[in-house]
C-alpha atoms as a PDB file:
ATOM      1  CA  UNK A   1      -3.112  30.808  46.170  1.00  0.00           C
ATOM      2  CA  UNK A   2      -0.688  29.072  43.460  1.00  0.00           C
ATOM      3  CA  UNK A   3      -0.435  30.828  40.076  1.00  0.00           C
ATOM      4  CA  UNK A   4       0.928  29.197  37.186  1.00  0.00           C
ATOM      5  CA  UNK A   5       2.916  31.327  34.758  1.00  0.00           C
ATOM      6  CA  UNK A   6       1.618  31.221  31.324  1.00  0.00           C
ATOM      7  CA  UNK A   7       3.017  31.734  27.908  1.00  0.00           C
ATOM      8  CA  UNK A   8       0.539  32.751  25.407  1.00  0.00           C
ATOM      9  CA  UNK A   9       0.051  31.849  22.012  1.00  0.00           C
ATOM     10  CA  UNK A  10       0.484  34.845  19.900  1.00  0.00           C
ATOM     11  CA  UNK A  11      -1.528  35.755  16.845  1.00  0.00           C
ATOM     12  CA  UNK A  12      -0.957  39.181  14.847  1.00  0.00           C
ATOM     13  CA  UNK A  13      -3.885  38.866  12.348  1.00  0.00           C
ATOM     14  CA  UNK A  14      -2.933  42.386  10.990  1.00  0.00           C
ATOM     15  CA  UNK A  15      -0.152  44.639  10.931  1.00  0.00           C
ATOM     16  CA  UNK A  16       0.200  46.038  14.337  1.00  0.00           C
ATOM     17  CA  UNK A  17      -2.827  44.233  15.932  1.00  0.00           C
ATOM     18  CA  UNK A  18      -1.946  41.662  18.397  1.00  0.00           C
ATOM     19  CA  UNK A  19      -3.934  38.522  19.809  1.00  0.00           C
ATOM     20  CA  UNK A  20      -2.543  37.200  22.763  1.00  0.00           C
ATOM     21  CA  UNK A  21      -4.373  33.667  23.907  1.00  0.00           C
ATOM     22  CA  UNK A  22      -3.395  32.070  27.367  1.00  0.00           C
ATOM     23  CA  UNK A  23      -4.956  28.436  27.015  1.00  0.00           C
ATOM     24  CA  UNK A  24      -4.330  27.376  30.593  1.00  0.00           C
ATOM     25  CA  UNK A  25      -6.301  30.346  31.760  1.00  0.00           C
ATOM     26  CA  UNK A  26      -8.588  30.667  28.603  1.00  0.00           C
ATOM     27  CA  UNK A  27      -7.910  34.003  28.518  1.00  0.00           C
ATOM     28  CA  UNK A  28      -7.308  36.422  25.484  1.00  0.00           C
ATOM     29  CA  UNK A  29      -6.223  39.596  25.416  1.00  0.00           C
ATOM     30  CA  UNK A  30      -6.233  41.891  21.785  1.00  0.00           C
ATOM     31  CA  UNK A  31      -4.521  44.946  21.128  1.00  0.00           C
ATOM     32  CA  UNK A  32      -5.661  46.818  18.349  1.00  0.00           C
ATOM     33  CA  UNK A  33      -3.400  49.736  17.505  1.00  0.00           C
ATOM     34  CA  UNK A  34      -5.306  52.259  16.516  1.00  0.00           C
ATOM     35  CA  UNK A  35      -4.068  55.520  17.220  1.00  0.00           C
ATOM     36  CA  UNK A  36      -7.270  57.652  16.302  1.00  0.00           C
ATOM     37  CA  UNK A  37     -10.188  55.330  17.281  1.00  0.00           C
ATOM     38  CA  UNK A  38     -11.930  55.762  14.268  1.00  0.00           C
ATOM     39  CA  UNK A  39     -11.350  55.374  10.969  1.00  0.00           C
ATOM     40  CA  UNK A  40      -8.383  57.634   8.984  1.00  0.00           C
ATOM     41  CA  UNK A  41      -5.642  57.414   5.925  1.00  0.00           C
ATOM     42  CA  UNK A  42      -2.767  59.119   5.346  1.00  0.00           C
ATOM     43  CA  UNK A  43      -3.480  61.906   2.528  1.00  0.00           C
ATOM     44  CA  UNK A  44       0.360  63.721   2.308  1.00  0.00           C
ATOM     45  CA  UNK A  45       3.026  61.876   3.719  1.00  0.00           C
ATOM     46  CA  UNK A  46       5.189  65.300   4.672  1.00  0.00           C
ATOM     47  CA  UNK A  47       2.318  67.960   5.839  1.00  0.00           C
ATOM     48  CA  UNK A  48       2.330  71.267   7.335  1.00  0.00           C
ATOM     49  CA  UNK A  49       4.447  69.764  10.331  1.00  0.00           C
ATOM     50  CA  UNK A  50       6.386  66.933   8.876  1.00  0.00           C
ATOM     51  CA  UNK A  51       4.170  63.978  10.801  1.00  0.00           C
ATOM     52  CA  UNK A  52       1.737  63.630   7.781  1.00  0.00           C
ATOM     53  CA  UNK A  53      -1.560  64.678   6.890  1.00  0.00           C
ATOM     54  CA  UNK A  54      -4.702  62.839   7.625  1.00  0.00           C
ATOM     55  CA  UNK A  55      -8.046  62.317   6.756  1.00  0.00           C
ATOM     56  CA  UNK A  56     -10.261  61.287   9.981  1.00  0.00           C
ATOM     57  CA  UNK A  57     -14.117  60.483   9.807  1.00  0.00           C
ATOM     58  CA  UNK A  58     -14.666  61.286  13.340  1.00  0.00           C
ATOM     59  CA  UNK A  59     -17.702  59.676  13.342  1.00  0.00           C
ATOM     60  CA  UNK A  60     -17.028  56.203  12.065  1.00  0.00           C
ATOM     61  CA  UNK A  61     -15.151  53.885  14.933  1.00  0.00           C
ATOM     62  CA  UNK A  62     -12.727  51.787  13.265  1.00  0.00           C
ATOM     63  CA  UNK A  63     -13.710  48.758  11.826  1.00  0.00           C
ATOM     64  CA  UNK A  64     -10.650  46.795  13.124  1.00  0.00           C
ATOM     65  CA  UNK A  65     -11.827  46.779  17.048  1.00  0.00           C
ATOM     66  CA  UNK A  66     -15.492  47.839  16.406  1.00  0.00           C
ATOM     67  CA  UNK A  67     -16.227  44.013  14.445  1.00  0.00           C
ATOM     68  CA  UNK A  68     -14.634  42.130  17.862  1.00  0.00           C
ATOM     69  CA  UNK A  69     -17.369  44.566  20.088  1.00  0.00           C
ATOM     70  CA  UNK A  70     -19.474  41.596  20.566  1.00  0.00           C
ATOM     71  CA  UNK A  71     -16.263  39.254  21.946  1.00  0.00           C
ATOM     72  CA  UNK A  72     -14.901  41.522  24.374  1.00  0.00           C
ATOM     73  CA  UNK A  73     -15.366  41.772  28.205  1.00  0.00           C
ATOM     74  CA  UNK A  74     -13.368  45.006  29.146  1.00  0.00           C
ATOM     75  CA  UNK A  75     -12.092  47.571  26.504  1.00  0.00           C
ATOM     76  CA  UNK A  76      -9.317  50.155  27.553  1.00  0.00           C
ATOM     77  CA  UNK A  77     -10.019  53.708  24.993  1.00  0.00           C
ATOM     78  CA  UNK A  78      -7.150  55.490  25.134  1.00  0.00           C
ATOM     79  CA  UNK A  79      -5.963  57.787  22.272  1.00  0.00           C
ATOM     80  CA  UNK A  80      -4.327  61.548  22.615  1.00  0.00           C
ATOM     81  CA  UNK A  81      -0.749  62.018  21.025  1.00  0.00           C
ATOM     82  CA  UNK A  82      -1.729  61.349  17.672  1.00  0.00           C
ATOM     83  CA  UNK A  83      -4.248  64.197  17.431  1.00  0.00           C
ATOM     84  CA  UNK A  84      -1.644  66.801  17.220  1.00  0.00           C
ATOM     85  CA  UNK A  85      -0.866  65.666  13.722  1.00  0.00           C
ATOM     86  CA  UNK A  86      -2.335  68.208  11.148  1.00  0.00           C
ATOM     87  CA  UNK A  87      -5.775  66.329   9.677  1.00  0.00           C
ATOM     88  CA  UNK A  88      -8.786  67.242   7.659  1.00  0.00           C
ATOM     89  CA  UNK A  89     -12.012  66.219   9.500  1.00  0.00           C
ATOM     90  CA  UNK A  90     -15.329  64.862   7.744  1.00  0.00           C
ATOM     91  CA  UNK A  91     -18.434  63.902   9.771  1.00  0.00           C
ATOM     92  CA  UNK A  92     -21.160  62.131   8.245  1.00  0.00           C
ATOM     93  CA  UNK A  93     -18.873  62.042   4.624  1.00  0.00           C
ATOM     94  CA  UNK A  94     -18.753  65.610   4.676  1.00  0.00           C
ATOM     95  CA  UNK A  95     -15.806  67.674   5.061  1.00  0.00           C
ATOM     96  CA  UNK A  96     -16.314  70.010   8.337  1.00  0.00           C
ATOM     97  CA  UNK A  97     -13.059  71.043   9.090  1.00  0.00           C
ATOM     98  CA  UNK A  98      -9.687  70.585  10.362  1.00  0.00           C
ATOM     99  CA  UNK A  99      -6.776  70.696  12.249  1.00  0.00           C
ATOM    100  CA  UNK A 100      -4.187  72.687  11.075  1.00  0.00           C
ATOM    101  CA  UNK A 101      -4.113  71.833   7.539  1.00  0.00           C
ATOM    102  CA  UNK A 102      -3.664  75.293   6.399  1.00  0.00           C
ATOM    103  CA  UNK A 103      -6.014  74.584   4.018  1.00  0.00           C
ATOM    104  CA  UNK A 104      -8.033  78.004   2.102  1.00  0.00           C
ATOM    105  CA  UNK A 105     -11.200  78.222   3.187  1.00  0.00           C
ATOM    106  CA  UNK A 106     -11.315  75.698   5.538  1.00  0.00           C
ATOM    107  CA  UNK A 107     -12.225  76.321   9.906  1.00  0.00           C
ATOM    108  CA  UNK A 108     -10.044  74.970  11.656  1.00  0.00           C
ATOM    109  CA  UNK A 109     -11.954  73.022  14.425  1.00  0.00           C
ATOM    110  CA  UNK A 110      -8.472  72.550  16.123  1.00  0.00           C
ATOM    111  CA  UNK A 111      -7.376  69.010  17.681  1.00  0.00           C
ATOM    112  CA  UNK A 112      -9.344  69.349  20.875  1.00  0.00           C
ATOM    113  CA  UNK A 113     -12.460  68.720  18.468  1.00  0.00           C
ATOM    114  CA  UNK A 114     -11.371  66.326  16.268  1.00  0.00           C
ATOM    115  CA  UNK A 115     -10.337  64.210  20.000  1.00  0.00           C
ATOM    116  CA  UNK A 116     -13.439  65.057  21.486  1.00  0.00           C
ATOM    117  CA  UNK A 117     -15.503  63.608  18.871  1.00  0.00           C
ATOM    118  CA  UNK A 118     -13.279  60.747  18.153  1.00  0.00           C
ATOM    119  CA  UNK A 119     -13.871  60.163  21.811  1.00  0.00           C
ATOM    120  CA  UNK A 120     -17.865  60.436  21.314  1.00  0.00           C
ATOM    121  CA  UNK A 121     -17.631  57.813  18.379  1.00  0.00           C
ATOM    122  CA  UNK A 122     -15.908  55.232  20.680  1.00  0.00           C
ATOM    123  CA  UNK A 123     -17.758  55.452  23.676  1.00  0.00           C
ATOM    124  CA  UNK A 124     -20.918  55.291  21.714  1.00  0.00           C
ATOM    125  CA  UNK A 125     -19.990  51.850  19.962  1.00  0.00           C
ATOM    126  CA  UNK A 126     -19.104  50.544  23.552  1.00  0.00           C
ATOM    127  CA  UNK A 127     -22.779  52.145  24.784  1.00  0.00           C
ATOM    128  CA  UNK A 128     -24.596  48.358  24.563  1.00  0.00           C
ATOM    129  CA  UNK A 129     -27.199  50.685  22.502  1.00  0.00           C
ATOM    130  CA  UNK A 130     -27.291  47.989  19.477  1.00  0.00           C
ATOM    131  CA  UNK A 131     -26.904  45.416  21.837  1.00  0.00           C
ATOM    132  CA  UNK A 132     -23.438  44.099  20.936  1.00  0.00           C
ATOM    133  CA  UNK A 133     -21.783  45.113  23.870  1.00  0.00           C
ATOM    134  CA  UNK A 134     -22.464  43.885  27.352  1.00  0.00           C
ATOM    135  CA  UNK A 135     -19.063  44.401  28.971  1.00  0.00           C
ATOM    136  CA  UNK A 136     -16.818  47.017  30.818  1.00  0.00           C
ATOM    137  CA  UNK A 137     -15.392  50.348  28.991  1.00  0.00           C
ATOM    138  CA  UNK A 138     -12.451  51.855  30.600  1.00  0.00           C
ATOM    139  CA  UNK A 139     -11.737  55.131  29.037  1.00  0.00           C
ATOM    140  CA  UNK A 140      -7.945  56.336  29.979  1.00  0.00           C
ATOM    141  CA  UNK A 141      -7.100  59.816  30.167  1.00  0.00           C
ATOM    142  CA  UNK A 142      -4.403  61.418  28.499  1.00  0.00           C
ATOM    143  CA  UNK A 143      -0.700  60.335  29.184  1.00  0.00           C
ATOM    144  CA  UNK A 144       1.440  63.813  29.262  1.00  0.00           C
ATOM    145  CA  UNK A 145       4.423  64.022  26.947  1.00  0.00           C
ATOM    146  CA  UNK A 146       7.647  65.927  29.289  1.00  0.00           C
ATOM    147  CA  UNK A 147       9.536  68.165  26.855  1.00  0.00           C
ATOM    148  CA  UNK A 148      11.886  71.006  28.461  1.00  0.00           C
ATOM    149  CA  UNK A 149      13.736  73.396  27.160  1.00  0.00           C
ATOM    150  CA  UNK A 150      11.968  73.180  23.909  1.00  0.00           C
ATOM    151  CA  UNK A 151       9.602  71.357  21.419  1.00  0.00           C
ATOM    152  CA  UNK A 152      10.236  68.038  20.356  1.00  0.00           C
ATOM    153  CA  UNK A 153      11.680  69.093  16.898  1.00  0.00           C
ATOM    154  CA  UNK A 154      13.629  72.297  18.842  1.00  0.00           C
ATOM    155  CA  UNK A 155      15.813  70.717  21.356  1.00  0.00           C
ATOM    156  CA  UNK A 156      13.692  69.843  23.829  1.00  0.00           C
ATOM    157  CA  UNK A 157      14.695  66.827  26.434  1.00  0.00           C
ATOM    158  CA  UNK A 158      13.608  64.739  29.082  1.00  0.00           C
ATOM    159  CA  UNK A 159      17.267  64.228  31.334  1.00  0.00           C
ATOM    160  CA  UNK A 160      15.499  64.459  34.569  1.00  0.00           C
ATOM    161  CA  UNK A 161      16.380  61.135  36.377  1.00  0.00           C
ATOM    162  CA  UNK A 162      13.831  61.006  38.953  1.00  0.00           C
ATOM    163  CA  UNK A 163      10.176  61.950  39.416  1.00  0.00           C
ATOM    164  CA  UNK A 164       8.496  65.026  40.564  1.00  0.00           C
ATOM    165  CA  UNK A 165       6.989  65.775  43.866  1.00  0.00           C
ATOM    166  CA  UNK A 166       3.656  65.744  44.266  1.00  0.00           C
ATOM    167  CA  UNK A 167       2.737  69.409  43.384  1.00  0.00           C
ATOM    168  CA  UNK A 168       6.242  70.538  41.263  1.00  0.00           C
ATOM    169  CA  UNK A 169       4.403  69.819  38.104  1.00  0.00           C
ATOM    170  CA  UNK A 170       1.349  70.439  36.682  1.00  0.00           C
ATOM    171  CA  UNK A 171      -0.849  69.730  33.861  1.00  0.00           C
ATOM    172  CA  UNK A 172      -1.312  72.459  31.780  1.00  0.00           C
ATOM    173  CA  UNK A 173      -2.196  73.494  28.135  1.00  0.00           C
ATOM    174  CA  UNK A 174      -3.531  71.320  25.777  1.00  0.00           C
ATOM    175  CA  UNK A 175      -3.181  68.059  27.928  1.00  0.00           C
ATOM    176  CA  UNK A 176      -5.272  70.017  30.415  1.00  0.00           C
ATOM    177  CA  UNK A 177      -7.910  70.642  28.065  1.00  0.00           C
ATOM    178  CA  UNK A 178      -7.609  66.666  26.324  1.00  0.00           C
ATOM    179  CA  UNK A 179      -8.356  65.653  29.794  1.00  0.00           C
ATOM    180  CA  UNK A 180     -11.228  67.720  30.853  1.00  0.00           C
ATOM    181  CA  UNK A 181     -12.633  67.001  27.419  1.00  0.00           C
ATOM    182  CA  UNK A 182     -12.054  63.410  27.849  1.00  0.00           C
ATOM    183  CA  UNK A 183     -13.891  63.365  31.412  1.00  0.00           C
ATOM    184  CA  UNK A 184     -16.804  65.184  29.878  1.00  0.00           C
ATOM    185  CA  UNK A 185     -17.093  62.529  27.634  1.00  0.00           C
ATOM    186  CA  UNK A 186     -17.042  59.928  29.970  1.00  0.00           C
ATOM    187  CA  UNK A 187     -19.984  61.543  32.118  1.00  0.00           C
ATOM    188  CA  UNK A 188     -22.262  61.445  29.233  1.00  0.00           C
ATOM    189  CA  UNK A 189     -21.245  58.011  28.519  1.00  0.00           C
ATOM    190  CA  UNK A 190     -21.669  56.816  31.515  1.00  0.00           C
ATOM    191  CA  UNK A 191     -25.539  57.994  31.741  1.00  0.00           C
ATOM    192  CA  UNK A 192     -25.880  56.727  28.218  1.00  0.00           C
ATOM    193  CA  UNK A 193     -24.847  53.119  28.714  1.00  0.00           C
ATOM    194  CA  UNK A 194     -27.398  50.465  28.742  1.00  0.00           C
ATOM    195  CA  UNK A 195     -28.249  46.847  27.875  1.00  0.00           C
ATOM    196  CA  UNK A 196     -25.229  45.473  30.518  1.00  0.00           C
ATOM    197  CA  UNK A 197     -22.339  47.829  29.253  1.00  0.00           C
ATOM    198  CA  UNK A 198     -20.656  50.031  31.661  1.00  0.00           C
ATOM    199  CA  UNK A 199     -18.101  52.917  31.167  1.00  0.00           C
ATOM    200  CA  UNK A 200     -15.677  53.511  33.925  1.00  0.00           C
ATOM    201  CA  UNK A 201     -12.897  56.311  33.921  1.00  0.00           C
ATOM    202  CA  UNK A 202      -8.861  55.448  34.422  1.00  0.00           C
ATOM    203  CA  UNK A 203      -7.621  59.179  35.157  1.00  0.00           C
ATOM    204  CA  UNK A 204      -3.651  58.622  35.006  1.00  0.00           C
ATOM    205  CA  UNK A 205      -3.032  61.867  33.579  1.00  0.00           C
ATOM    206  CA  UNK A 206      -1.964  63.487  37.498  1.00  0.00           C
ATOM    207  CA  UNK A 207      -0.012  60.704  38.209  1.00  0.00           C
ATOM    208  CA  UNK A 208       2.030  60.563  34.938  1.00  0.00           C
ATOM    209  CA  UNK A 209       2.600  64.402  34.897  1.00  0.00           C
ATOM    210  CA  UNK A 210       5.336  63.287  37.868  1.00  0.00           C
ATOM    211  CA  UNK A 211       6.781  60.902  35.550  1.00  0.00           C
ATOM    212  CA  UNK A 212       9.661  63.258  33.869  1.00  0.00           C
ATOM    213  CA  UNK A 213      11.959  60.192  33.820  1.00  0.00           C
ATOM    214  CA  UNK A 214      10.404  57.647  31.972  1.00  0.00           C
ATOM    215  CA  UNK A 215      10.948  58.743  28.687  1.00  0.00           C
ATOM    216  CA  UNK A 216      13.493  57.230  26.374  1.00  0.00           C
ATOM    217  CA  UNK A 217      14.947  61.133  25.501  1.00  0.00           C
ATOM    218  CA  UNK A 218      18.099  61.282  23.663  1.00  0.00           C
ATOM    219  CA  UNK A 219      19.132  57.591  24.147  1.00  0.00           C
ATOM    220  CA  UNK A 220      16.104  56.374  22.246  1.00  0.00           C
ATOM    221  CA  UNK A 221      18.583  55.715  19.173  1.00  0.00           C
ATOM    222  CA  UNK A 222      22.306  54.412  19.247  1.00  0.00           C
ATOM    223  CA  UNK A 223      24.464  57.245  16.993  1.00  0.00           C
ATOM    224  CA  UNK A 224      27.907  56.165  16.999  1.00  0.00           C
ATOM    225  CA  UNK A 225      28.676  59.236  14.841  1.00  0.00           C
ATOM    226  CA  UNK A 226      28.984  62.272  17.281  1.00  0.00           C
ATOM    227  CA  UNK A 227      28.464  64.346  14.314  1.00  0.00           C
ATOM    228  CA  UNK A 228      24.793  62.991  14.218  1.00  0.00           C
ATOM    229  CA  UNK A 229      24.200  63.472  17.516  1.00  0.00           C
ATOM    230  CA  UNK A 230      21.772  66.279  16.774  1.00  0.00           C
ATOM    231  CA  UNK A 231      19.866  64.379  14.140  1.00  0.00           C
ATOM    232  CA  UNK A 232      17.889  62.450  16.884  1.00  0.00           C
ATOM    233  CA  UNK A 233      15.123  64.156  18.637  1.00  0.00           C
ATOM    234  CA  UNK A 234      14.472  63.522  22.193  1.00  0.00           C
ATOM    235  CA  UNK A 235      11.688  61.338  22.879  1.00  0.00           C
ATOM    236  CA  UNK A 236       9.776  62.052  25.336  1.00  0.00           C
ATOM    237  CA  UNK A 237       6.053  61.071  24.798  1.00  0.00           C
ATOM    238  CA  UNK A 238       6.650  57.324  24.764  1.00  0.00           C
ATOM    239  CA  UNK A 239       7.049  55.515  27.973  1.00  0.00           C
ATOM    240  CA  UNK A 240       9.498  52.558  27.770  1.00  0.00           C
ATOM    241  CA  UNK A 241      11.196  52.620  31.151  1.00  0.00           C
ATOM    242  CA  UNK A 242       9.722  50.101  33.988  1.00  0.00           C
ATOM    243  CA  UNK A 243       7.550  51.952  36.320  1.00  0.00           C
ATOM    244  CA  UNK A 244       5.441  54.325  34.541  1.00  0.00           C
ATOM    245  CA  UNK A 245       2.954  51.784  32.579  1.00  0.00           C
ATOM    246  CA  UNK A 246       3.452  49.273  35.294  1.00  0.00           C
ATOM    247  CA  UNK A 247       1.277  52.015  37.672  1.00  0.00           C
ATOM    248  CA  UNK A 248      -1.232  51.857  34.992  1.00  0.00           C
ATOM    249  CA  UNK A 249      -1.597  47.524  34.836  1.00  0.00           C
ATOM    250  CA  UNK A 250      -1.677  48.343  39.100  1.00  0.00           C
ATOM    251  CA  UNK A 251      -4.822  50.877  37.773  1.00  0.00           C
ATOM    252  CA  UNK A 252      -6.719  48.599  35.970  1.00  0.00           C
ATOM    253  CA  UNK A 253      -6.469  45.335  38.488  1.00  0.00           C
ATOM    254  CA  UNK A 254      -7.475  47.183  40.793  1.00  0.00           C
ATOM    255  CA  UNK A 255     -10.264  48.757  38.792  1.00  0.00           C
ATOM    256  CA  UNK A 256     -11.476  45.568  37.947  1.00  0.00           C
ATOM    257  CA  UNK A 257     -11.128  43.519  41.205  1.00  0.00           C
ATOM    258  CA  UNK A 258     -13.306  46.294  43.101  1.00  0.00           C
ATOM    259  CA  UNK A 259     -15.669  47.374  40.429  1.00  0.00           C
END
């Protein structure tokens, strides 16, 4: 079988949402950045850790992907890293809690809550309950960030410059608990889906626990000034190194072609 390379025709309706459209294939994919599924605003711009403090109303889906519902064939959920920003969590308008907001008089639900229902609220809109969608939800589990020898703000690195074995690493901690909160989730999705829509699971997590070397680490930003050197924090949640997220495209095709 011939296949003809295609070069899309690129749309970015909104800041960091991206329409890709491949008219020889009449294909489109969208990616909608939005790092907590459901709706949120930045309250404090410093918070108790420096990343911000946010409001998040875990129980409204945002509006920028929920509105397109209707269009869509196969949805990827994935959200995790963001949830370990301090953020003050309302359900049904209310104010129930939060996440480390250090906030008087004010439980702190802890970030494992404010994912889980986050979680809840996207799966739901993708449940074909109203009858808008009729298509495939993939939820993805969570990607593991690699630091070593420290946090991210204390030193810690990624230098490692090839995988684990299978077996030298483990997930552990919170990532352990995002993902067995996550497939939890997707079990009671999955019985809850009707009207067409389906919800399948992409667990990555185990295989991206090996993936040590992926990360960008120091070298993420050019410092010509060796006295700066220190300035830049490793990074080593995103993945921007060929390999890692390539696994994941292998995933999903192969998800999809035997589904």
């Amino acid at each position: 079988m011939c296949m003809q390379v295609a070069k899309p025709i690129i749309k970015s309706p909104r800041e960091k949402h991206t329409v890709y459209y491949y008219r020889e294939y009449n294909f489109t994919v969208a990616s909608f950045w939005v790092p907590y599924l459901v709706r949120h605003e930045m309250i404090e711009d410093d918070g108790p850790t420096h990343t911000g403090l946010w409001n998040l109303y875990l129980d409204e889906p945002e509006e920028v992907w929920t509105t397109h519902v209707a269009e869509l064939d196969y949805v990827v959920v994935s959200a995790s890293s963001w949830f370990y920003r301090p953020s003050m969590l309302y359900e049904a308008g209310q104010l129930v809690g939060c996440h480390y907001c250090q906030r008087p008089n004010v439980t702190d639900l802890t970030m494992r809550y404010a994912l889980r229902m986050a979680t809840r609220a996207a799966l739901r809109a993708l449940s074909g309950a109203d009858g808008q969608f009729r298509g495939t939800a993939l939820l993805r589990t969570v990607d593991p960030s690699h630091y070593e020898g420290g946090e991210w703000n204390k030193d810690g690195n990624c230098l490692r410059r090839a995988p684990h074995r299978h077996g030298e690493k483990m997930v552990e901690g919170v990532e352990l608990d995002f993902r067995a909160l996550q497939m939890e989730e997707f079990a009671t999705a999955e019985k809850a889906a009707t009207n067409g829509a389906r919800v399948m699971l992409m667990d990555t997590t185990e295989a991206m626990i090996l993936r040590t070397d992926a990360h960008p680490s120091k070298y993420r930003a050019w410092t010509p000034d060796p006295l700066m050197k220190n300035q830049v924090h490793s990074d080593c949640v995103h993945w921007c190194l060929p390999g890692a997220i390539d696994t994941w495209n292998d995933m999903l095709l192969h998800m999809l072609l035997h589904e």
